[in-house]
Protein backbone atom coordinates (compact mmCIF):
# COMPACT_ATOMS: atom_id res chain seq x y z
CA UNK A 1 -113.60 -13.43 8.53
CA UNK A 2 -115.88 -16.18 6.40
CA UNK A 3 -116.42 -15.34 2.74
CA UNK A 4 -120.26 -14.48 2.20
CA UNK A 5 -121.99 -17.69 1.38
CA UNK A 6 -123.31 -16.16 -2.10
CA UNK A 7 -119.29 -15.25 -3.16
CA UNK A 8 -119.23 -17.11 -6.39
CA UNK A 9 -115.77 -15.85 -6.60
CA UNK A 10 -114.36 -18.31 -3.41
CA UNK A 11 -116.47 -20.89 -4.41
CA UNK A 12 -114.58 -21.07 -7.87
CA UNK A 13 -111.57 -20.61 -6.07
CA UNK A 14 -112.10 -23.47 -4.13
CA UNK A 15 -113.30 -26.08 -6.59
CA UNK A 16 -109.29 -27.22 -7.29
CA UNK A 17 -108.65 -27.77 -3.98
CA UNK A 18 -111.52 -29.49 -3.10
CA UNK A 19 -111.03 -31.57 -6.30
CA UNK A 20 -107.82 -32.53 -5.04
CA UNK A 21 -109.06 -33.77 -2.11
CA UNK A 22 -111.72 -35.97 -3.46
CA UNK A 23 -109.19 -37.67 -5.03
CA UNK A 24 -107.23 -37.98 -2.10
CA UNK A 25 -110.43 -39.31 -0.29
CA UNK A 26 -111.60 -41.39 -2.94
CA UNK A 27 -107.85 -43.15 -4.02
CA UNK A 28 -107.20 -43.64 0.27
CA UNK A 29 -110.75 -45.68 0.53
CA UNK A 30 -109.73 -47.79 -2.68
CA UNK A 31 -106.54 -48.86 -1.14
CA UNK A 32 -108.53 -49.51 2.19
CA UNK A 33 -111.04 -51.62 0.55
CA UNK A 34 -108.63 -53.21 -1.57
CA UNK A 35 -106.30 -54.25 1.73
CA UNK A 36 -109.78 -55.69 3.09
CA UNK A 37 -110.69 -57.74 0.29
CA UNK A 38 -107.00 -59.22 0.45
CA UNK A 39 -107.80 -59.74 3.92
CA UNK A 40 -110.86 -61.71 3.35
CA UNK A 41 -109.56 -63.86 0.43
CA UNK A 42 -106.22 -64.89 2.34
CA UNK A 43 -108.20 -65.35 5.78
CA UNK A 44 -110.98 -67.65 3.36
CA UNK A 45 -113.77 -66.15 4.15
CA UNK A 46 -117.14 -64.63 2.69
CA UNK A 47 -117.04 -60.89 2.14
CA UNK A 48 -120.05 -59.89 4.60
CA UNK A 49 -118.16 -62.01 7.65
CA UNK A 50 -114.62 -60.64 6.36
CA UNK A 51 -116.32 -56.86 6.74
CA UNK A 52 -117.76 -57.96 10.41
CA UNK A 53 -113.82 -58.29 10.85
CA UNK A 54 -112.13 -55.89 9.33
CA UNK A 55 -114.84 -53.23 10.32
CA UNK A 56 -112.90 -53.78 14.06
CA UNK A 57 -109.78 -53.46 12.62
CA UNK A 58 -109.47 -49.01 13.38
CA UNK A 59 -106.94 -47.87 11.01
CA UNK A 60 -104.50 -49.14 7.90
CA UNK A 61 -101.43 -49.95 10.15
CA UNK A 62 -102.73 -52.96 11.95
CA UNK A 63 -105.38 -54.22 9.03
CA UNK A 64 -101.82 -54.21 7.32
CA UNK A 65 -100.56 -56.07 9.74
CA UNK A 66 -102.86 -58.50 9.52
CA UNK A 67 -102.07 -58.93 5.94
CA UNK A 68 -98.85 -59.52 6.40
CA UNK A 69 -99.63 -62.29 8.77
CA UNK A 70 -101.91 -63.91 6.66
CA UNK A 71 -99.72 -63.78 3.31
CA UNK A 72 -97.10 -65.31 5.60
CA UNK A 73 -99.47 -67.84 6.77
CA UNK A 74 -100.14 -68.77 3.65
CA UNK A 75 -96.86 -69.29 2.54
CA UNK A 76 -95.98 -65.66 1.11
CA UNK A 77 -95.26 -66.30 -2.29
CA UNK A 78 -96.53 -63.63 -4.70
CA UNK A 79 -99.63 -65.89 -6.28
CA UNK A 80 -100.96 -65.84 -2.78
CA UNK A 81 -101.14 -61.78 -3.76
């Protein structure tokens, strides 16, 4: 059974949780946009045609496979980073 809609009661209830995962949402897209912008840098290219790649890139295992590939490319030493 679903809490009336008017329940102010579940709606403060809920505002932890769906605190929680705001900052689950918010700290995953970070990381994504921070693996794409590594991306882009490493692959040398502007931001808007980097996106145009990455955008057909589906999920964080093979972007981050990319990455990996492209530090290596680029030597993999830690300034490349």
């Amino acid at each position: 059974m679903e809490p009336p809609e008017n329940d102010s009661t579940t709606r403060f209830a809920l505002l932890p949780l769906l605190e929680a995962i705001g900052y689950v949402a918010t700290g995953w897209a970070r990381l994504e946009h921070n693996i794409n912008l590594a991306i882009w840098r490493l692959a040398a290219v502007e931001d808007a045609d980097g996106a145009c790649i990455t955008a057909q890139i589906p999920s964080i295992v093979p972007r981050m496979r990319a990455l990996i590939a492209l530090v290596h490319r680029n030597g993999g030493t830690p300034e490349k980073l």
